[in-house]
C-alpha atoms as a PDB file:
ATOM      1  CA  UNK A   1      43.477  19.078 -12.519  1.00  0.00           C
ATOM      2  CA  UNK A   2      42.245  18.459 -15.713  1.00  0.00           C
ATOM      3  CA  UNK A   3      43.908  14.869 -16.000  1.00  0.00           C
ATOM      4  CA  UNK A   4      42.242  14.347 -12.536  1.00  0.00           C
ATOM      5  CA  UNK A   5      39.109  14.967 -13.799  1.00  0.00           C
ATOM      6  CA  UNK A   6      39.483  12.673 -17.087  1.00  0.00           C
ATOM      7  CA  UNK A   7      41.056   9.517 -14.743  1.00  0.00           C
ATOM      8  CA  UNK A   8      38.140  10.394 -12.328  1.00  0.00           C
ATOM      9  CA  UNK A   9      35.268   9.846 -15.168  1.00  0.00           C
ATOM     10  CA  UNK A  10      37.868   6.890 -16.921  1.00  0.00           C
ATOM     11  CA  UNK A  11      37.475   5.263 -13.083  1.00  0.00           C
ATOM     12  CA  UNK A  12      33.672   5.899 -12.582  1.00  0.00           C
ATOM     13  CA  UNK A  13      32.889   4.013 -16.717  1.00  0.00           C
ATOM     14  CA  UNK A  14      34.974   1.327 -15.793  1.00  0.00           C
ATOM     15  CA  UNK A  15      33.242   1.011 -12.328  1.00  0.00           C
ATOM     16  CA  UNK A  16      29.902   0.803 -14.211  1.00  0.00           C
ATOM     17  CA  UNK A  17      30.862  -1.238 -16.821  1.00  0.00           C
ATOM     18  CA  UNK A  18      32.217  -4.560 -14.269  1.00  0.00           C
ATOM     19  CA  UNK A  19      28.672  -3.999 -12.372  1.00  0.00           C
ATOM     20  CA  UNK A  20      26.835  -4.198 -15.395  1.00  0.00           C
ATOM     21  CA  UNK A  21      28.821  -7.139 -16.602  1.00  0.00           C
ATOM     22  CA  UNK A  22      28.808  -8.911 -13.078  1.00  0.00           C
ATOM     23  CA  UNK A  23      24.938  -8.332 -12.474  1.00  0.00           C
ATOM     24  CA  UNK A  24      24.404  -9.822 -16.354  1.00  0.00           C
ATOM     25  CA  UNK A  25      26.460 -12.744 -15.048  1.00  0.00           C
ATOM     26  CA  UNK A  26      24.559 -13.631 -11.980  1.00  0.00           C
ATOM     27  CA  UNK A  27      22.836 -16.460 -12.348  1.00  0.00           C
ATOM     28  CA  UNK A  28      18.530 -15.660 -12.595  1.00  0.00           C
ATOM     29  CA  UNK A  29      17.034 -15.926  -8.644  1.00  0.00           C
ATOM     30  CA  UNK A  30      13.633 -17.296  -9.084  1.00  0.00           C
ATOM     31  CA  UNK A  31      10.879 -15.962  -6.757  1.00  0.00           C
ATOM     32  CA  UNK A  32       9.309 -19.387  -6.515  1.00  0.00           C
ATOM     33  CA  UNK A  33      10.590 -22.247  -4.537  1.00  0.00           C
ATOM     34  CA  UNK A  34      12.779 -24.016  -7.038  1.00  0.00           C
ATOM     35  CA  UNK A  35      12.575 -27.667  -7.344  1.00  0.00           C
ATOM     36  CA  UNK A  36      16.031 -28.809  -8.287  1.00  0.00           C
ATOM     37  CA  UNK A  37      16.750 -31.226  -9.844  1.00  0.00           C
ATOM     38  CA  UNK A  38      13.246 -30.858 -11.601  1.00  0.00           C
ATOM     39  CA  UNK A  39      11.131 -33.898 -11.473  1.00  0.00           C
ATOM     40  CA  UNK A  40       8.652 -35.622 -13.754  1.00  0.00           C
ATOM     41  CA  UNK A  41       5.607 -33.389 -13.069  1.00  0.00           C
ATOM     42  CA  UNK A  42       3.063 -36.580 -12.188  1.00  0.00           C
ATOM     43  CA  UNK A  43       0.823 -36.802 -15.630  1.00  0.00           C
ATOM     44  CA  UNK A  44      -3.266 -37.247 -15.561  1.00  0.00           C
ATOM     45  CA  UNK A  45      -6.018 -37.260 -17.471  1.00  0.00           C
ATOM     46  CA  UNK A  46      -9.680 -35.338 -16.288  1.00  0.00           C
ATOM     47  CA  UNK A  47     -12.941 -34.007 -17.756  1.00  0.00           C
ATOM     48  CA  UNK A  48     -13.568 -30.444 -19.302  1.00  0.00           C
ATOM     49  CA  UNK A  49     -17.122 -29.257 -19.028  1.00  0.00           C
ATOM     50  CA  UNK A  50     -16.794 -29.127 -22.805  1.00  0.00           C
ATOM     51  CA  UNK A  51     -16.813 -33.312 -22.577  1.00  0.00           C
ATOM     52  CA  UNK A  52     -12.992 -33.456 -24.008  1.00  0.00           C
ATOM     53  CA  UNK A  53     -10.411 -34.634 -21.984  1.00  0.00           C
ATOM     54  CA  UNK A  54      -7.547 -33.021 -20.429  1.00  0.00           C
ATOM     55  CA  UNK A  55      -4.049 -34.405 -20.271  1.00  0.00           C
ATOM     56  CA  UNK A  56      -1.290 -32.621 -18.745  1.00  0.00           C
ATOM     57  CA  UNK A  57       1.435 -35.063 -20.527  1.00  0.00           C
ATOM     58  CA  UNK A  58      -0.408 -33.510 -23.938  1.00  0.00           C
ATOM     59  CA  UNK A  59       0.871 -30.029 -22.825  1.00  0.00           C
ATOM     60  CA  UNK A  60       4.209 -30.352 -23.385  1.00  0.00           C
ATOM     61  CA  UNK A  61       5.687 -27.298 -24.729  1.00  0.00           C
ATOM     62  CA  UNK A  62       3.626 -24.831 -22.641  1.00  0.00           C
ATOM     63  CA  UNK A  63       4.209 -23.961 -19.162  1.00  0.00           C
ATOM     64  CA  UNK A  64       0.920 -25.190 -16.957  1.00  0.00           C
ATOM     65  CA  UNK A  65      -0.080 -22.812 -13.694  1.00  0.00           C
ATOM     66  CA  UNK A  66      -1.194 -26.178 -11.944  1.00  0.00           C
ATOM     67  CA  UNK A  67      -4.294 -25.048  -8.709  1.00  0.00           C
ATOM     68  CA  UNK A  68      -6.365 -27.159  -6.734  1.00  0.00           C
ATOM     69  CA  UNK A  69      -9.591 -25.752  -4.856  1.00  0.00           C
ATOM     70  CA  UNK A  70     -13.305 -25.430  -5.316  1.00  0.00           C
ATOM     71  CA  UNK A  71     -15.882 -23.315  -7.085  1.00  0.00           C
ATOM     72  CA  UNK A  72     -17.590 -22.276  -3.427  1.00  0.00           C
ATOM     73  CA  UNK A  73     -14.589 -21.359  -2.178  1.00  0.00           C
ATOM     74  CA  UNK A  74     -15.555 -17.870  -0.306  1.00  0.00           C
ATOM     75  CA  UNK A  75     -11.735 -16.381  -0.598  1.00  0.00           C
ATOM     76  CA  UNK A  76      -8.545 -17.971  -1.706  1.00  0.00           C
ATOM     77  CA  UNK A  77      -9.581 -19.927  -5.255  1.00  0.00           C
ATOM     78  CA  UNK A  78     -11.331 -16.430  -6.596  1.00  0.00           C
ATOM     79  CA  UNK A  79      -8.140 -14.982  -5.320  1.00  0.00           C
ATOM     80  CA  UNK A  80      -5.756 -16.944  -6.590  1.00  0.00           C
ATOM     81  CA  UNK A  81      -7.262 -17.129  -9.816  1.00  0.00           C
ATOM     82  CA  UNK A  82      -7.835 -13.506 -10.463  1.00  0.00           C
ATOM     83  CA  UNK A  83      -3.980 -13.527  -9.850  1.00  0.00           C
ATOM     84  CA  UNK A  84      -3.763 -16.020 -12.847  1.00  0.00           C
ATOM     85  CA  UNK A  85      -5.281 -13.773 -14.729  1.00  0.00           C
ATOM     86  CA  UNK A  86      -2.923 -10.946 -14.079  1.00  0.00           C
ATOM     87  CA  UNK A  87      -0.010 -12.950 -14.668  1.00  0.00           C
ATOM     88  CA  UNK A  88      -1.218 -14.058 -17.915  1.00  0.00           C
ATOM     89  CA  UNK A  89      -1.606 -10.038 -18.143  1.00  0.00           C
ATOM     90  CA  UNK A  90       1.911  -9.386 -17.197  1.00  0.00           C
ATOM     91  CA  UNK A  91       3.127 -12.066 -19.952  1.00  0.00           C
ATOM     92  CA  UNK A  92       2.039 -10.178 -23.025  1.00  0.00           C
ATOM     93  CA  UNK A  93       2.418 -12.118 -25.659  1.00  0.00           C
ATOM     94  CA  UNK A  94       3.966 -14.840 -23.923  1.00  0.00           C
ATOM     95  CA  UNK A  95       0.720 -15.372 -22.200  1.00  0.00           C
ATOM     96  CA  UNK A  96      -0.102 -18.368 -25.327  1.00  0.00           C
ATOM     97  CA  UNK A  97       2.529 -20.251 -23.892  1.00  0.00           C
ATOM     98  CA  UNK A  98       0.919 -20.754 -20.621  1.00  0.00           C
ATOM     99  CA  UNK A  99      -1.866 -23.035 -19.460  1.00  0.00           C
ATOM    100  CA  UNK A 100      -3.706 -22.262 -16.092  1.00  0.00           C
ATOM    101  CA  UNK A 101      -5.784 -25.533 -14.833  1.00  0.00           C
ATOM    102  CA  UNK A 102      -7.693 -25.626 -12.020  1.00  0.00           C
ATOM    103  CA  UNK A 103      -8.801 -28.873 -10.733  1.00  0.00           C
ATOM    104  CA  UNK A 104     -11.414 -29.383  -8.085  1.00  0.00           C
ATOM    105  CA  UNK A 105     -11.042 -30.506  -4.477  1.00  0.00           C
ATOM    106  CA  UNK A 106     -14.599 -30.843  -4.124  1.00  0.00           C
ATOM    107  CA  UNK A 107     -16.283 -33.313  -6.798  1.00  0.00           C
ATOM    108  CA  UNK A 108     -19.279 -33.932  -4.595  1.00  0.00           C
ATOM    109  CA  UNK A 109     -20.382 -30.603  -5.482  1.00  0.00           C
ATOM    110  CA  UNK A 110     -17.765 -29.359  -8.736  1.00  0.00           C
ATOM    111  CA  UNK A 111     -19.134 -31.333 -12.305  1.00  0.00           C
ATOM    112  CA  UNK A 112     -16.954 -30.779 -15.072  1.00  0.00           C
ATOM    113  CA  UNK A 113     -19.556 -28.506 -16.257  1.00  0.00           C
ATOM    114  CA  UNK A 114     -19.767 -26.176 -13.410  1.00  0.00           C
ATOM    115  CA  UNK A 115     -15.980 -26.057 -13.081  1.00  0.00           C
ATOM    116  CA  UNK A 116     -15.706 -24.920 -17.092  1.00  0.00           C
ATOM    117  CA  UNK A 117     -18.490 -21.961 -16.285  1.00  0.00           C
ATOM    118  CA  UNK A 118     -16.329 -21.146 -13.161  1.00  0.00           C
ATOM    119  CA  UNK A 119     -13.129 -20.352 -14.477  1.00  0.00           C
ATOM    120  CA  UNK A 120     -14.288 -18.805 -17.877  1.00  0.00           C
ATOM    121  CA  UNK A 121     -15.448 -15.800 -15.061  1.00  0.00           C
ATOM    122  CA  UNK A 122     -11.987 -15.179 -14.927  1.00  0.00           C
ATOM    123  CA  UNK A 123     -10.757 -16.095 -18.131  1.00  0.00           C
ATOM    124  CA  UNK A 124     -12.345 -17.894 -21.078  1.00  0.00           C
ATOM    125  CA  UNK A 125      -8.994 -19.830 -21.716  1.00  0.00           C
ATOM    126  CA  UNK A 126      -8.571 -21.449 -18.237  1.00  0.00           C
ATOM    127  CA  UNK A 127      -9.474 -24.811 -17.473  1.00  0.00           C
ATOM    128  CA  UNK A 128     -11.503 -26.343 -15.126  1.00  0.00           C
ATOM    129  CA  UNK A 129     -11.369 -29.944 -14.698  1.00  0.00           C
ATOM    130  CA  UNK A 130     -13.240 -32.170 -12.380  1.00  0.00           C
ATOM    131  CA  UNK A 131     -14.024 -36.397 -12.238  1.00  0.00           C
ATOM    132  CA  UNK A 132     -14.843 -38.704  -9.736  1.00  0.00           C
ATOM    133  CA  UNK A 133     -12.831 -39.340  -6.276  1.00  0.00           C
ATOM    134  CA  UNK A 134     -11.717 -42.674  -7.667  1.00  0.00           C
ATOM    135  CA  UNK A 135     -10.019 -40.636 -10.840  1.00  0.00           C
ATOM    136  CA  UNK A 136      -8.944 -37.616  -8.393  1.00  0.00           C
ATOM    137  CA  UNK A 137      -7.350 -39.336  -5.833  1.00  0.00           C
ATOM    138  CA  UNK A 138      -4.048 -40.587  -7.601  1.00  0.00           C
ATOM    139  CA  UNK A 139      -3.643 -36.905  -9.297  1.00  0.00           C
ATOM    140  CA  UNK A 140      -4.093 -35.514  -5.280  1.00  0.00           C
ATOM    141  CA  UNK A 141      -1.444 -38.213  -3.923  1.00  0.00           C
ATOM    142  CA  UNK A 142       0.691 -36.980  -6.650  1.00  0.00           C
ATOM    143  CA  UNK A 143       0.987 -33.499  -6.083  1.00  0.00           C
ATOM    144  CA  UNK A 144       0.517 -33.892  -2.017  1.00  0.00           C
ATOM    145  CA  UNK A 145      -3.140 -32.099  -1.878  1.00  0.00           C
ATOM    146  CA  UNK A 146      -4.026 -32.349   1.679  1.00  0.00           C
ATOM    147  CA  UNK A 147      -8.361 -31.604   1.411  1.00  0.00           C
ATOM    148  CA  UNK A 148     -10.818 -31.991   4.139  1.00  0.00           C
ATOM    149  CA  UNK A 149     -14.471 -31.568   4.621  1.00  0.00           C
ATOM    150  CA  UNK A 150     -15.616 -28.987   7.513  1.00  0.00           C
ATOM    151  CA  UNK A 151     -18.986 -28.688   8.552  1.00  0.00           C
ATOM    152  CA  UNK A 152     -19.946 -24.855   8.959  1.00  0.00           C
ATOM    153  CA  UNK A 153     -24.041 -25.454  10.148  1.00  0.00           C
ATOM    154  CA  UNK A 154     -24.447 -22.932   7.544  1.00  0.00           C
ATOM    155  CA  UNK A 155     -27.466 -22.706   4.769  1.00  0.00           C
ATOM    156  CA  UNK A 156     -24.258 -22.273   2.445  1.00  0.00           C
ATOM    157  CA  UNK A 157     -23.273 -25.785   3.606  1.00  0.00           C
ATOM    158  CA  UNK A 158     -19.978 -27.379   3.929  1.00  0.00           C
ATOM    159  CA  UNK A 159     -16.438 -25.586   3.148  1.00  0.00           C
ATOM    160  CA  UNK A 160     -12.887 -27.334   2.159  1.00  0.00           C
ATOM    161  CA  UNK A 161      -9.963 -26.581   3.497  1.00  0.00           C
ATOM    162  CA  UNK A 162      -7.342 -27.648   0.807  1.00  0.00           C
ATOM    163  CA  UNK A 163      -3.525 -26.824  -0.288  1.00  0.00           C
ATOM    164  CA  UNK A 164      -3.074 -23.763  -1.359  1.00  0.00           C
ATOM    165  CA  UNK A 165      -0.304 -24.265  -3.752  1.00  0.00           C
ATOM    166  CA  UNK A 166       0.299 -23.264  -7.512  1.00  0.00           C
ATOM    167  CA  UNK A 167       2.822 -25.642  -9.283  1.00  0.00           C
ATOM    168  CA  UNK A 168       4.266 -24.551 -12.307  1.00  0.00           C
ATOM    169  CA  UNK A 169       5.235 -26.845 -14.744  1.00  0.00           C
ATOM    170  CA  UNK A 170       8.127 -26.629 -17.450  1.00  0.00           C
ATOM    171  CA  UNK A 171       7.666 -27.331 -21.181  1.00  0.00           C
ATOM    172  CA  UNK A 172       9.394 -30.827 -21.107  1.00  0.00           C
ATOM    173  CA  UNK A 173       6.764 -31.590 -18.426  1.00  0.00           C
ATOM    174  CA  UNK A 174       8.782 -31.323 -15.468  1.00  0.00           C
ATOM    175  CA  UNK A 175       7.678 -29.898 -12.022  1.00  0.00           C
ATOM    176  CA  UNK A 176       9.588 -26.820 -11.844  1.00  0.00           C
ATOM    177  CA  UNK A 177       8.331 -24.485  -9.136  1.00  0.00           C
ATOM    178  CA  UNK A 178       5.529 -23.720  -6.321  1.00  0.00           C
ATOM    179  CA  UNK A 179       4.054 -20.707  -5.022  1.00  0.00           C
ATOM    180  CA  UNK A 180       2.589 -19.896  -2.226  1.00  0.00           C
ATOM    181  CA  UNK A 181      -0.311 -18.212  -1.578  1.00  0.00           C
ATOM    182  CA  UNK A 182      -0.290 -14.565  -2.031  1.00  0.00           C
ATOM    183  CA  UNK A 183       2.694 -14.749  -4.506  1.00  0.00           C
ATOM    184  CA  UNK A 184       2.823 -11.701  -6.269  1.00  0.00           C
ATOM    185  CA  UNK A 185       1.407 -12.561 -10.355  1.00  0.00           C
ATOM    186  CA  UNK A 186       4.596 -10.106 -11.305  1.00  0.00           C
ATOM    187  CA  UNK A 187       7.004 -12.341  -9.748  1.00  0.00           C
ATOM    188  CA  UNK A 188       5.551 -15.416 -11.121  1.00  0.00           C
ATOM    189  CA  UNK A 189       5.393 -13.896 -14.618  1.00  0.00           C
ATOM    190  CA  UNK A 190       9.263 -13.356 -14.329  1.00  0.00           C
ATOM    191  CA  UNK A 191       9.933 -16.650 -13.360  1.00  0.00           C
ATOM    192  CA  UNK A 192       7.626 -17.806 -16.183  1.00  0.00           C
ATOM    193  CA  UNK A 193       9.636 -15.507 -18.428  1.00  0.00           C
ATOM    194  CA  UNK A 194      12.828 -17.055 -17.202  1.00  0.00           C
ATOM    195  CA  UNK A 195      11.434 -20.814 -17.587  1.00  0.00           C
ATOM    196  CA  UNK A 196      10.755 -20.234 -21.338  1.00  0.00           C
ATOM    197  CA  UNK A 197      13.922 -18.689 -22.093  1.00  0.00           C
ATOM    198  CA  UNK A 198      15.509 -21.927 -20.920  1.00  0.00           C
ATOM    199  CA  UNK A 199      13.319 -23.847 -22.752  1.00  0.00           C
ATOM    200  CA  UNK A 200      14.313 -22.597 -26.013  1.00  0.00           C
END
């Protein structure tokens, strides 16, 4: 009985041990939608409120937590950043290897200025970056930003629907994932997690 017993607990180790080695094995399952092979993430240069320039090719290095939308947005830009913000959270220390730009899809109303002010509500380190339509519209074509003007015959005026995408982009400046909407921030900090380790 007693050999029984020691071949039972031998059997149940090994058992453990080949899951634990076959689960280490598996390849990482990111929670994004992986872009693969990764292409060139398309490069720009916009305006910070601070009057410097922003170029995304100048990043390289860091991973960038690419958004487009609008500082009147009533619900998914506050949203979406605020998640930003907790997956910067989530990081830790890793957090100073990420970049989170937001760039407007409304520069009739969204200066430079007033997109700098806007994101420093969520966090002082994001960046807000606006220009004319003429400098906006290749950056839009690039990353397939479908905007549109509706009328709402409100005092609050006119709202934008817009893609509601965030593109993350690798350290050798490649475009590496998107998430959609809603994405939890603890599932993007993973994959963020994952992206740097691969970097290195």
């Amino acid at each position: 009985m007693k050999r029984f017993s020691l071949w039972l607990v031998l059997g149940i180790v090994a058992a453990a041990v080949v899951g634990i080695t076959l689960a280490m094995s598996r390849p990482y399952q990111y929670k994004g939608s992986l872009i693969e092979p990764p292409m060139p993430a398309p490069d720009f240069s916009l305006r910070q409120g601070t009057g410097e320039t922003f170029t995304l090719s100048e990043q390289k290095g860091s991973v960038a937590l690419l958004f487009f939308g609008y500082t009147a947005c009533p619900d998914v830009c506050p949203l979406t950043l605020a998640e930003m913000k907790r997956v910067k959270s989530e990081l830790g220390r890793l957090a100073d290897q990420v970049e989170v730009v937001f760039i407007t899809v409304d520069p009739e109303r969204d200066t430079p200025e007033r997109m700098s002010q806007y994101v420093a509500g969520f966090d002082e380190k994001f960046i807000g970056l606006s220009g004319t339509e003429e400098e906006l519209a290749p950056v839009y074509k690039g990353y397939g930003v479908y905007r549109a003007k509706r009328e709402t015959g409100s005092a609050a005026g006119y709202l934008m629907d817009h893609t509601a995408v965030v593109y993350l982009i690798d350290p050798d400046s490649n475009l590496r994932l998107t998430y959609a909407y809603g994405t939890p921030p603890e599932a993007i900090a993973a994959d963020i997690r994952q992206v740097l380790k691969n970097a290195r």
